[in-house]
N, C-alpha and C. Protein backbone atom coordinates (compact mmCIF):
# COMPACT_ATOMS: atom_id res chain seq x y z
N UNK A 1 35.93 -6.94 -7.28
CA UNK A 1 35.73 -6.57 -8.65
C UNK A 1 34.98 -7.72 -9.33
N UNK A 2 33.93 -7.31 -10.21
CA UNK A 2 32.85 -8.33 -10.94
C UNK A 2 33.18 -8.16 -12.20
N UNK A 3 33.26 -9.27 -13.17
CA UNK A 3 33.74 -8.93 -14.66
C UNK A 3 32.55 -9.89 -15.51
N UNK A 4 31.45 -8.99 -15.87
CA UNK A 4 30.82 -9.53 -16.80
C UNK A 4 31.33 -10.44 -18.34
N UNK A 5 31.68 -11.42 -18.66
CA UNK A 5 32.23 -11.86 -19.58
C UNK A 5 31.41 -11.90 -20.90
N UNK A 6 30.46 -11.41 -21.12
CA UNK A 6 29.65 -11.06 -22.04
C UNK A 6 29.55 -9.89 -22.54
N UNK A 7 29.42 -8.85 -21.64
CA UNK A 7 29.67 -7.51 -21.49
C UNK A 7 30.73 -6.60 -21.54
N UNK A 8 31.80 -7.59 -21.05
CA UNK A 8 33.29 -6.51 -20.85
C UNK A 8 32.94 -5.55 -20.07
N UNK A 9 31.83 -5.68 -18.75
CA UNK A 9 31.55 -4.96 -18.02
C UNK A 9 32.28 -4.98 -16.55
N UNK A 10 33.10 -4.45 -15.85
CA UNK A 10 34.01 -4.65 -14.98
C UNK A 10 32.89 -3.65 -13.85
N UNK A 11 32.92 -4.27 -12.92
CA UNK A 11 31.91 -3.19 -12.07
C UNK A 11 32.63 -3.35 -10.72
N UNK A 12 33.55 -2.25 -10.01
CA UNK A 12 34.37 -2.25 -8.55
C UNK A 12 33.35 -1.50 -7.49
N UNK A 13 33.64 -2.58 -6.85
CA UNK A 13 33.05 -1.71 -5.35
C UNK A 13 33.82 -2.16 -4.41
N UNK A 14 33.80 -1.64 -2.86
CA UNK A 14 34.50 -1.87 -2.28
C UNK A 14 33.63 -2.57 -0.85
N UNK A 15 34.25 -3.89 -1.08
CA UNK A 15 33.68 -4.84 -0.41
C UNK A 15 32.39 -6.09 -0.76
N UNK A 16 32.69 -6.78 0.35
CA UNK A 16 31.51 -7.88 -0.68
C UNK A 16 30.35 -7.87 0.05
N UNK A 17 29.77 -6.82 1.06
CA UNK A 17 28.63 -7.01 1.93
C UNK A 17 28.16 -5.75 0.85
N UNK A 18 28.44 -5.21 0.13
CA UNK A 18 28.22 -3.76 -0.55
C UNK A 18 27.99 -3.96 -2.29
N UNK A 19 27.06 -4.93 -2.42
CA UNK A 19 27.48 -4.83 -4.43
C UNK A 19 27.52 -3.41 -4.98
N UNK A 20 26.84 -3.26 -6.31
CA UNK A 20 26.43 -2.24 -6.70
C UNK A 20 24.97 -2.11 -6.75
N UNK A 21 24.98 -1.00 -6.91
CA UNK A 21 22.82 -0.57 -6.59
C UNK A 21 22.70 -1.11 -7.86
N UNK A 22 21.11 -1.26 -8.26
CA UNK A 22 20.43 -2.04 -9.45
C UNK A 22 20.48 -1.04 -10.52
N UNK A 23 20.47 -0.08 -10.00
CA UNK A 23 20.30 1.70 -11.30
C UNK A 23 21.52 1.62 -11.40
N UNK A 24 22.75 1.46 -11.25
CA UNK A 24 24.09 1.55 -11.65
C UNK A 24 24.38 0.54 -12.40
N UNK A 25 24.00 -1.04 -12.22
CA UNK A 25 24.29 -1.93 -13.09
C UNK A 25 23.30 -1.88 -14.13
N UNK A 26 22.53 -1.54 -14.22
CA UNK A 26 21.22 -1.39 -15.39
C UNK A 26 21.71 -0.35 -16.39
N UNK A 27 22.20 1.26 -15.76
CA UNK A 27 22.55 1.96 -16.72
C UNK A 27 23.60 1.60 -17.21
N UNK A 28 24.52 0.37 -17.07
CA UNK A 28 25.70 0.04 -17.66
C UNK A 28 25.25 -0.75 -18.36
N UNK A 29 24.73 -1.71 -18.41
CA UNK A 29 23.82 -3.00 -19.37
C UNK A 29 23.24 -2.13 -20.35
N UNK A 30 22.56 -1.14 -20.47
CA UNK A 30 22.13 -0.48 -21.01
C UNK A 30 22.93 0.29 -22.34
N UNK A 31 23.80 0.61 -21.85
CA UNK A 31 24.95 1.34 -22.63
C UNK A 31 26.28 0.26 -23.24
N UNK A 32 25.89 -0.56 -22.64
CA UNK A 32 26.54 -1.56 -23.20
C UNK A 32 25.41 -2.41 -24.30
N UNK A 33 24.55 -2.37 -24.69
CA UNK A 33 23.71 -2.75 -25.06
C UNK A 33 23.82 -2.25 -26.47
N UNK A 34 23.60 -0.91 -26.35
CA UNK A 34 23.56 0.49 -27.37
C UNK A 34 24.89 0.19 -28.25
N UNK A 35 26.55 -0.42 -27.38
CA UNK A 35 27.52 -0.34 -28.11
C UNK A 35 27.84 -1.59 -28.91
N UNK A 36 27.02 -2.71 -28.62
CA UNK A 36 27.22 -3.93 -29.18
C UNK A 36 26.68 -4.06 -30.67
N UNK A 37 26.88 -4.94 -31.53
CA UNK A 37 27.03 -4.98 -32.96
C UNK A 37 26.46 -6.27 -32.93
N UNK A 38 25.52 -6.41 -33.61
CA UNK A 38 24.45 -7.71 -33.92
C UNK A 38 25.24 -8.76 -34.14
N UNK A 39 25.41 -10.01 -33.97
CA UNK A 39 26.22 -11.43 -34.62
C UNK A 39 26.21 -11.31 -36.02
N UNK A 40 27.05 -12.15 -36.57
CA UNK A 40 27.58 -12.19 -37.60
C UNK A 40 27.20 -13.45 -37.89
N UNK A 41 26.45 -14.02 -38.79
CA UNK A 41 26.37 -15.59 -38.96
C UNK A 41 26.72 -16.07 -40.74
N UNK A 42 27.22 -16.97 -40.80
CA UNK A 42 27.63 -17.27 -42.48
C UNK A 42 26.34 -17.81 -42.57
N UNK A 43 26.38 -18.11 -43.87
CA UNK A 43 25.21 -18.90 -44.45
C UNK A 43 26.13 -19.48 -45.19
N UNK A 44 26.21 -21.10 -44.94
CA UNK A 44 26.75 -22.00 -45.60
C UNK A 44 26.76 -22.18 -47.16
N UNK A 45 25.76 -22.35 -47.83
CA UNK A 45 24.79 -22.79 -49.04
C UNK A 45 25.65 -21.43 -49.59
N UNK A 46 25.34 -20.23 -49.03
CA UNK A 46 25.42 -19.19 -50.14
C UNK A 46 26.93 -18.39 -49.92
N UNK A 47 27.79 -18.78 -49.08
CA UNK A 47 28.95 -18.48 -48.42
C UNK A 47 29.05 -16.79 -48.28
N UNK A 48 27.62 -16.29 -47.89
CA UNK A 48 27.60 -15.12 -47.50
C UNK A 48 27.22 -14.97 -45.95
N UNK A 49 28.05 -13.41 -45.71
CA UNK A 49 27.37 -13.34 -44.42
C UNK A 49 26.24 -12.61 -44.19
N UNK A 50 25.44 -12.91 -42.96
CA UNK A 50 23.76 -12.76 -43.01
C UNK A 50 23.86 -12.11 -41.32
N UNK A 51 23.92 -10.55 -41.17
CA UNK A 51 23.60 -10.05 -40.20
C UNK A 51 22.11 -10.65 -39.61
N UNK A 52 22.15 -10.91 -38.57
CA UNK A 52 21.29 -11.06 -37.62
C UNK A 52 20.12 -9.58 -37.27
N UNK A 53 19.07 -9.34 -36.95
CA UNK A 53 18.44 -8.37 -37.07
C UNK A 53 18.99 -7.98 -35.04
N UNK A 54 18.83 -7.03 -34.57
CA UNK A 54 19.13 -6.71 -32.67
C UNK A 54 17.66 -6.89 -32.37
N UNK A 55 18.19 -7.28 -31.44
CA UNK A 55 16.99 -6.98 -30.34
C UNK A 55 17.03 -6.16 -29.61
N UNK A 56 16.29 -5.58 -29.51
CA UNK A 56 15.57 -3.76 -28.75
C UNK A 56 16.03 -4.50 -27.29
N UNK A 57 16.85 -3.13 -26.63
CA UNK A 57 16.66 -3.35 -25.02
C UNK A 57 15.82 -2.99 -24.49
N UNK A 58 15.80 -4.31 -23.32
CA UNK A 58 15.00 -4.41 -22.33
C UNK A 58 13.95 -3.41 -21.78
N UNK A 59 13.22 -3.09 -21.81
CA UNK A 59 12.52 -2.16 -21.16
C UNK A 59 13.14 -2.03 -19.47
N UNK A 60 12.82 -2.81 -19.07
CA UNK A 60 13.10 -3.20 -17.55
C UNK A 60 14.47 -2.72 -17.03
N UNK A 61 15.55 -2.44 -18.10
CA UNK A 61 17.13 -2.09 -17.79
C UNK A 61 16.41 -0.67 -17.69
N UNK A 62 15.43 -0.07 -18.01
CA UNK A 62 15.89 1.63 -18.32
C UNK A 62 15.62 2.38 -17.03
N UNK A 63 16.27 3.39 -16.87
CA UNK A 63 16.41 3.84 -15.34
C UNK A 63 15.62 5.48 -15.27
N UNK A 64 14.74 5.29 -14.48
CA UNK A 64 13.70 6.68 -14.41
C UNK A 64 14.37 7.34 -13.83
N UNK A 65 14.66 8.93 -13.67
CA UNK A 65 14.52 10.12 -12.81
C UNK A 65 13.54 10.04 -11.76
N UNK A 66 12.33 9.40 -11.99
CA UNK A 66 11.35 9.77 -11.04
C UNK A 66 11.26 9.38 -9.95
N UNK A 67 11.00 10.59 -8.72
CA UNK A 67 11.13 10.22 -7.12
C UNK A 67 9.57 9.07 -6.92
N UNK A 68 10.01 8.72 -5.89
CA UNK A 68 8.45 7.57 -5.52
C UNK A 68 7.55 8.89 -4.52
N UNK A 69 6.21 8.86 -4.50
CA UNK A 69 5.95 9.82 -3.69
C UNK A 69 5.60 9.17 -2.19
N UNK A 70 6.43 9.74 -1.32
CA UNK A 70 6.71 9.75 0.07
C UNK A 70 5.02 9.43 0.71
N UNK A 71 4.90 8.29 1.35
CA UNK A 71 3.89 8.12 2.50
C UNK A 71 3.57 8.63 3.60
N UNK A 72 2.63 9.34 3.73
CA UNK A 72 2.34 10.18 4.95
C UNK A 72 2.45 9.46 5.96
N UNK A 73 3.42 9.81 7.06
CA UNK A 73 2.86 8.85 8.60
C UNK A 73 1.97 8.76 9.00
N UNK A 74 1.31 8.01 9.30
CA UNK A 74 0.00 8.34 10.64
C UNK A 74 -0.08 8.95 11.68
N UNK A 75 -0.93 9.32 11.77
CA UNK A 75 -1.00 10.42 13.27
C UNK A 75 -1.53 9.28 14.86
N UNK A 76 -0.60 9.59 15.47
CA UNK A 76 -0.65 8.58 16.75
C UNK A 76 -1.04 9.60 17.85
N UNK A 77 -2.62 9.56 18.26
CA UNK A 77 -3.31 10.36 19.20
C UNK A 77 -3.01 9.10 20.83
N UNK A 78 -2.24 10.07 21.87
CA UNK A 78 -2.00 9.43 23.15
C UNK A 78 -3.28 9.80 24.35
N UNK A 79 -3.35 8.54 24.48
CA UNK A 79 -4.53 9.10 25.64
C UNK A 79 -4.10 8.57 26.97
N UNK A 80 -5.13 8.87 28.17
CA UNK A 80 -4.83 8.21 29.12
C UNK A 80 -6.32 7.75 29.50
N UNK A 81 -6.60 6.35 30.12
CA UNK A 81 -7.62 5.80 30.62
C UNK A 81 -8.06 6.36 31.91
N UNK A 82 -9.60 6.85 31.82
CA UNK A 82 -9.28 7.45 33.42
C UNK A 82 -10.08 6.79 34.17
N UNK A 83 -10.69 5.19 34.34
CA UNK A 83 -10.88 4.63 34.83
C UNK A 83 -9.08 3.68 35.57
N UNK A 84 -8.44 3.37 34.44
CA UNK A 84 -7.37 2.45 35.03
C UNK A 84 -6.08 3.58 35.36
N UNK A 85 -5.85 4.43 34.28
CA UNK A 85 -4.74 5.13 34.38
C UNK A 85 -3.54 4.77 33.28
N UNK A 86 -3.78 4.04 32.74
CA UNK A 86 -3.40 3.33 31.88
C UNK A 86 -3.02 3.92 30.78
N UNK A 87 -1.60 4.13 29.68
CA UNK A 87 -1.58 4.79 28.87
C UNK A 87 -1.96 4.19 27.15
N UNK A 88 -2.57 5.27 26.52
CA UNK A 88 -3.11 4.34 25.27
C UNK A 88 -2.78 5.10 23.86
N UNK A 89 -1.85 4.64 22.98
CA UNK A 89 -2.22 5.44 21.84
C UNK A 89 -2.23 4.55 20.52
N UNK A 90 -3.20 5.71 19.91
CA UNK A 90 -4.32 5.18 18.89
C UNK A 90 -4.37 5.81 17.87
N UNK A 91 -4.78 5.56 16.92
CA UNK A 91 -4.65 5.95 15.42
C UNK A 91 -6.10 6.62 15.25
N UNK A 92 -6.88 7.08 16.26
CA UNK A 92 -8.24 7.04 15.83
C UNK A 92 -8.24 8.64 16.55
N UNK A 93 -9.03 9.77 15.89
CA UNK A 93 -8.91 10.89 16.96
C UNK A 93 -9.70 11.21 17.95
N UNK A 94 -9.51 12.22 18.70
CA UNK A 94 -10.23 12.22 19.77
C UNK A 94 -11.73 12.64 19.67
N UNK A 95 -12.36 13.20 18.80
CA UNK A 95 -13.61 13.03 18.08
C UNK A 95 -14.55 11.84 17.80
N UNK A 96 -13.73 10.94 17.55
CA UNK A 96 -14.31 9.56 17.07
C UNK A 96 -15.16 8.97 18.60
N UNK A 97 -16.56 8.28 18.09
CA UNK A 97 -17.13 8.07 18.94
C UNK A 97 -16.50 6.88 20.40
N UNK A 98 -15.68 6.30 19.64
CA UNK A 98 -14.88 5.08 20.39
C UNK A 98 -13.76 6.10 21.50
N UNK A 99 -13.37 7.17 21.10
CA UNK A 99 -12.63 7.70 22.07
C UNK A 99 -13.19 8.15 23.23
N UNK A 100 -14.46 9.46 22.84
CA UNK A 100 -15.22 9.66 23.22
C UNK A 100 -15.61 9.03 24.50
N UNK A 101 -16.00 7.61 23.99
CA UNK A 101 -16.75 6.67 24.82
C UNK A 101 -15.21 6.60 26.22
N UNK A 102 -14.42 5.95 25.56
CA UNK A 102 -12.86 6.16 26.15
C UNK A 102 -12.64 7.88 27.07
N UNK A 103 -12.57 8.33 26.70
CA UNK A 103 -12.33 9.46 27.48
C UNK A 103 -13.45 9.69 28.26
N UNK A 104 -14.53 9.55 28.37
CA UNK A 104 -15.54 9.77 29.71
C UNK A 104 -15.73 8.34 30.49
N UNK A 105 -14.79 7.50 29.89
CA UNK A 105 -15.00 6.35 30.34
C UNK A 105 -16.01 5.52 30.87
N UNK A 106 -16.66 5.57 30.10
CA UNK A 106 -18.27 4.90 30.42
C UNK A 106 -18.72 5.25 28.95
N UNK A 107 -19.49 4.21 28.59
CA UNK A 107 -20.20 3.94 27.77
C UNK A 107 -22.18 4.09 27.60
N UNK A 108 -22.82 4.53 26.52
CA UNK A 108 -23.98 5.05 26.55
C UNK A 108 -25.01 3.13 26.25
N UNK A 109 -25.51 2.90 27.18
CA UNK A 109 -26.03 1.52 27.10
C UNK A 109 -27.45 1.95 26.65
N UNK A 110 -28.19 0.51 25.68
CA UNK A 110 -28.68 0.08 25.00
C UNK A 110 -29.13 -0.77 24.80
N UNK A 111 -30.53 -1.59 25.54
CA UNK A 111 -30.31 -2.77 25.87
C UNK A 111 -31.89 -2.97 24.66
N UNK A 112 -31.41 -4.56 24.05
CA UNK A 112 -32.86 -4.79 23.36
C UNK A 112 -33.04 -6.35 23.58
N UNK A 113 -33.99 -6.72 23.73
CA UNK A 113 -34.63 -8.22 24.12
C UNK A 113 -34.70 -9.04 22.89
N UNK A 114 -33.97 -9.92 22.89
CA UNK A 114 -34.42 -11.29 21.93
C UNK A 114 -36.07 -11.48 21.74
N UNK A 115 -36.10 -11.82 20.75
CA UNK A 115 -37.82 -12.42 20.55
C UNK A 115 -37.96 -13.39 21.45
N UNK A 116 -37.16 -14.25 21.49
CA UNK A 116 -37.00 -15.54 22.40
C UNK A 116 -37.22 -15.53 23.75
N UNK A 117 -36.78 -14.20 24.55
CA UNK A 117 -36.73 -14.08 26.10
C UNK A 117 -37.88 -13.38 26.30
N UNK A 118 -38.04 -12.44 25.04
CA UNK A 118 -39.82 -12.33 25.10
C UNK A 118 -40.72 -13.15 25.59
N UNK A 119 -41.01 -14.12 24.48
CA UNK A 119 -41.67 -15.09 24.35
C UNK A 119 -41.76 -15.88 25.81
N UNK A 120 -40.65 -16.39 26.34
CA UNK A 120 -40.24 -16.72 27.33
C UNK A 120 -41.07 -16.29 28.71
N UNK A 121 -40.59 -15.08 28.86
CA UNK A 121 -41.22 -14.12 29.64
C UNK A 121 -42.59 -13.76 29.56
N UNK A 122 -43.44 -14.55 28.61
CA UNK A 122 -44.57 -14.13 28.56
C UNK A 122 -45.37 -15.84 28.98
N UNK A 123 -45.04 -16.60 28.31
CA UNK A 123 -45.66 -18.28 28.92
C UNK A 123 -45.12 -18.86 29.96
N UNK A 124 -43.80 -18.64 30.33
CA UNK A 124 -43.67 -18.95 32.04
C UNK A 124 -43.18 -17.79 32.48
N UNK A 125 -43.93 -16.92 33.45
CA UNK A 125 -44.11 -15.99 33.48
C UNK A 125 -43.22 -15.32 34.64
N UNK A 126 -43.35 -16.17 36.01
CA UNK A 126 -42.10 -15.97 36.77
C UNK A 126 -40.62 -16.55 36.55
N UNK A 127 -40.19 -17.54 35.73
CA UNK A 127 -39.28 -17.84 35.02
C UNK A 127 -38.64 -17.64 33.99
N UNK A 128 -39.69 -16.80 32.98
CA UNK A 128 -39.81 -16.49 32.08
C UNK A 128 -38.78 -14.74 31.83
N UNK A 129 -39.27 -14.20 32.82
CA UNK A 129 -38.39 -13.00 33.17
C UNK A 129 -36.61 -13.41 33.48
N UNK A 130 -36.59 -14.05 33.95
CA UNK A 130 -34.86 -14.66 34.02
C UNK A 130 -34.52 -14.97 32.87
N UNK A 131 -35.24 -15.86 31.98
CA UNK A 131 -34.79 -16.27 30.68
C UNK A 131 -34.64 -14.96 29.75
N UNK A 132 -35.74 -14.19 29.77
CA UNK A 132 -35.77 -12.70 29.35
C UNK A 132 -34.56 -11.93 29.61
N UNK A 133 -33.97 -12.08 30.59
CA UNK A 133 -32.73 -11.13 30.62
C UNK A 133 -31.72 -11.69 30.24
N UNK A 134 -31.80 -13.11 30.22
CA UNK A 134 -30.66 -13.88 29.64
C UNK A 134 -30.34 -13.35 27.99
N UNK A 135 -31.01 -13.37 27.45
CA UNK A 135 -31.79 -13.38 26.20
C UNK A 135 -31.44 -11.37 25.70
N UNK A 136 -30.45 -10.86 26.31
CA UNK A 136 -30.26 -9.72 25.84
C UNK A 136 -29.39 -8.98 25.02
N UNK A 137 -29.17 -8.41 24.48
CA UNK A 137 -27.67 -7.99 24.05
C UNK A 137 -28.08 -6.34 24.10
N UNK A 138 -26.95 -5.75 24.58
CA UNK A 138 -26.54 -4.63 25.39
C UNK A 138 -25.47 -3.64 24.66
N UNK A 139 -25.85 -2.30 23.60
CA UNK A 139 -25.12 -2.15 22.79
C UNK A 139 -24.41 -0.79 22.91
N UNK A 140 -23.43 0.45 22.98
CA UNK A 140 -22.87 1.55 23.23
C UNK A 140 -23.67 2.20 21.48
N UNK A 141 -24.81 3.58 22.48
CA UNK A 141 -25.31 3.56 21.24
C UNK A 141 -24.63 4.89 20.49
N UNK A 142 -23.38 5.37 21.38
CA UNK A 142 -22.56 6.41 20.53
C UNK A 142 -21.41 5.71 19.79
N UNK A 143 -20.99 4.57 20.57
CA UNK A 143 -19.84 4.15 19.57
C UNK A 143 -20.27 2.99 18.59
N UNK A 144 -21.05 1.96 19.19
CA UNK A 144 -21.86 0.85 18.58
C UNK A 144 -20.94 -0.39 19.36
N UNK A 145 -20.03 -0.13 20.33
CA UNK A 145 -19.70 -1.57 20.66
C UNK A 145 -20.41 -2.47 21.26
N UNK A 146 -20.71 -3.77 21.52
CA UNK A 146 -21.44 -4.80 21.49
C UNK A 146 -20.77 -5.21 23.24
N UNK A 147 -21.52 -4.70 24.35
CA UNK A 147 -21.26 -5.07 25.45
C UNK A 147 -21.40 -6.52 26.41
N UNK A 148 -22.66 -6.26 26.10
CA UNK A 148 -22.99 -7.84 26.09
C UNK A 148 -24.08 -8.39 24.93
N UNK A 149 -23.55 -9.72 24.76
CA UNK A 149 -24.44 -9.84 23.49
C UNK A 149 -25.21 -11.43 24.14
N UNK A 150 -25.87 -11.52 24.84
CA UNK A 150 -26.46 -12.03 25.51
C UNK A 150 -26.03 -13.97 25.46
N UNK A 151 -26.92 -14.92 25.45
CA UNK A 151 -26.58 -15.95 25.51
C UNK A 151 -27.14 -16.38 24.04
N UNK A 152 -28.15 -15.88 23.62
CA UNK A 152 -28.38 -16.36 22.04
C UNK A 152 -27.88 -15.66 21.28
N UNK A 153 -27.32 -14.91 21.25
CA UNK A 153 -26.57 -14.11 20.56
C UNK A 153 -25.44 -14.81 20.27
């Protein structure tokens, strides 16, 4: 048992791993709020007494009706890898180009040359071709993943 000494608010529950919810002690603060009677203060000089003006409750004590609106789960699409066998699930559907790529397991390649391995390949000309392939990046042109992205890259 909790005994607000300000309040004369006595609040029982049973047990101490269990308080009370925040909407149960709020609508009591609240109503206790509503029943209280402003201070009383003398005024010395004039030996009258001088009610105090209240202060408005809290906004923050007042307790809504209103439900929160519920979060949709996500949809968890299961696949299987049919290169490894491997099981996979993914938030992405089976439409999406990344699955796609995933479910036929192989990817649509894309290969484009650096200016550099160009260049390369054109002034040393039998050496120049090695540097040229070095010099590549290699891209999946249905999903866009970046296979190899060469050495200047």
């Amino acid at each position: 048992m909790i005994i607000d000494p300000q309040s004369n608010m006595v609040i029982k529950h049973s047990g101490v791993d269990n308080p009370p919810s925040y909407d149960y002690v709020a609508a009591q603060a609240s109503s206790n709020v509503e029943q209280q009677q402003p201070p009383l203060m003398t005024d010395k000089t004039a030996n009258q007494q001088v009610q105090l003006p209240s202060v408005p409750p809290n906004s923050v004590t007042a307790v809504h009706a209103r439900t929160m609106p519920m979060m949709q789960q996500p949809i968890i699409h299961h696949y299987q890898n049919p290169l490894t066998g491997e099981h996979i699930a993914s938030l992405l559907p089976p439409n999406h180009p990344e699955m796609i790529c995933l479910q036929e397991g192989q990817h649509v390649n894309e290969t484009k040359f650096g200016i550099l391995g160009i260049l390369a390949a054109i002034v040393w000309f039998p050496l120049g071709i090695g540097l040229c392939l070095l010099d590549r990046r290699v891209k999946c042109k249905r999903c866009g993943v970046v296979i190899d992205n060469g050495i200047c890259g």
